[in-house]
Protein backbone atom coordinates (compact mmCIF):
# COMPACT_ATOMS: atom_id res chain seq x y z
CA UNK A 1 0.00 0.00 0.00
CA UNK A 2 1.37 3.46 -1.28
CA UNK A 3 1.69 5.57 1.54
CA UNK A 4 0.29 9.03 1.27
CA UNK A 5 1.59 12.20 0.45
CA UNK A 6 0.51 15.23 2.11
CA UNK A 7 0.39 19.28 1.68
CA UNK A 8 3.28 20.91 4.12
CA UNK A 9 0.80 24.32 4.15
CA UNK A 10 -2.22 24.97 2.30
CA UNK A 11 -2.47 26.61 -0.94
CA UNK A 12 -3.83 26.47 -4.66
CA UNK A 13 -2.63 23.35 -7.06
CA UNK A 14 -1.01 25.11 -9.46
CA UNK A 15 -0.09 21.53 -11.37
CA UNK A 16 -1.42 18.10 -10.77
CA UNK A 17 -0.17 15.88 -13.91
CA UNK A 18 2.62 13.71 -15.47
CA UNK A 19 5.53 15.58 -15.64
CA UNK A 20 8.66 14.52 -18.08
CA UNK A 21 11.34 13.12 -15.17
CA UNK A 22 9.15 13.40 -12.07
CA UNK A 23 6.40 10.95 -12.52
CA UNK A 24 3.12 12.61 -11.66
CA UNK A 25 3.62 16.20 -9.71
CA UNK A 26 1.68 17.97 -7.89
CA UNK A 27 2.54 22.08 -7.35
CA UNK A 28 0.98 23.42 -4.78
CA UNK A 29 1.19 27.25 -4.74
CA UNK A 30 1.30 29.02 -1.35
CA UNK A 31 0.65 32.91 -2.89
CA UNK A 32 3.88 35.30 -2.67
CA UNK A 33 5.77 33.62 -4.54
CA UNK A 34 6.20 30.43 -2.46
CA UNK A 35 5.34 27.04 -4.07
CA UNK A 36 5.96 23.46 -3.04
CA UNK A 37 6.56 20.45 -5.53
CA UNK A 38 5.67 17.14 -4.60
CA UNK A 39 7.03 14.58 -7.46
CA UNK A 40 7.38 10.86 -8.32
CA UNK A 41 3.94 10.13 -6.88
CA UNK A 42 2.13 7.33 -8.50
CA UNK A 43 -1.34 9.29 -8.41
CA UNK A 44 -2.63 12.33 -7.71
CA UNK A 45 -5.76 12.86 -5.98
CA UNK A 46 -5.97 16.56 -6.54
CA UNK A 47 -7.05 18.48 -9.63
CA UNK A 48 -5.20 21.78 -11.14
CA UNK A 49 -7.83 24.45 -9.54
CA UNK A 50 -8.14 22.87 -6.61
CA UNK A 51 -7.75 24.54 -2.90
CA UNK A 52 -6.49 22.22 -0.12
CA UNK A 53 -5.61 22.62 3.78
CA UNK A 54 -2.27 22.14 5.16
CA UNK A 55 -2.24 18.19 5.53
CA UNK A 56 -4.13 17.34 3.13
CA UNK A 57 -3.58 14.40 0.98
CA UNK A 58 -2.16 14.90 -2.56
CA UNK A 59 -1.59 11.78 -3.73
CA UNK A 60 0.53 8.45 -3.36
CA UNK A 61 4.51 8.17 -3.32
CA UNK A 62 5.45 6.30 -6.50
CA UNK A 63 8.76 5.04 -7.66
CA UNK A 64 11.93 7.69 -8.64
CA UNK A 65 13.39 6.61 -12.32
CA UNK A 66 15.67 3.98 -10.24
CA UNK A 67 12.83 1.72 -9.40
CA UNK A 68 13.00 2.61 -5.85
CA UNK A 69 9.74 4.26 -3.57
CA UNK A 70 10.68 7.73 -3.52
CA UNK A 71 9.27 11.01 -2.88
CA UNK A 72 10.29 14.23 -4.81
CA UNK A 73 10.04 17.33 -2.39
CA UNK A 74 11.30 21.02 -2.96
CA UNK A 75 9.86 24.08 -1.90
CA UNK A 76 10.50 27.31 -4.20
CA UNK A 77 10.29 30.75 -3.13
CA UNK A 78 10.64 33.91 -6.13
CA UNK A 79 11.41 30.67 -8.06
CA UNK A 80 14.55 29.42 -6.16
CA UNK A 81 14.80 26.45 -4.64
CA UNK A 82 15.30 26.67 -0.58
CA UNK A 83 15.80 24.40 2.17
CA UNK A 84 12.56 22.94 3.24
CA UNK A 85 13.24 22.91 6.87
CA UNK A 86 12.12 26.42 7.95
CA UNK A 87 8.65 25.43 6.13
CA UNK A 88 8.17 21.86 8.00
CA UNK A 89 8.96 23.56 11.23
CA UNK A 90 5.75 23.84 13.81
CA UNK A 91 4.57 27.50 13.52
């Protein structure tokens, strides 16, 4: 059983399709600038359009191009990619 993959904060899905090198991603966009990409899943179960709640589930982890159960995670602020850890912090 996949296990499930989950918004770090709520936001807008920007992207929820197969994407060339990333399996299905999801992009999750925050507002100001601040997005979070959630890759390799092997569903979603969001839509583009959609709004969701910190915690919610996105989809299922899938497999990274080795064959191995992976999840793809970077968060992007003004479109460069930052360490996560401030964002998975309690708040």
């Amino acid at each position: 059983d996949d296990a499930s993959v989950r918004a770090v904060h709520g936001g807008a899905v920007g992207f929820a399709d197969a994407f060339t090198g990333f399996g299905t991603l999801v992009i999750l966009d925050h507002g100001s600038s601040n997005y979070s990409l959630y890759g390799y899943l092997s569903s979603a179960s969001v839509k583009q359009g959609d709004r969701v709640e910190s915690g919610a589930e996105l989809g299922k982890v899938g497999q990274a191009p080795g064959g191995t159960s992976a999840l793809y995670f970077e968060m992007r602020i003004d479109g460069k990619s930052v360490d996560p850890v401030q964002w998975l912090k309690a708040r």
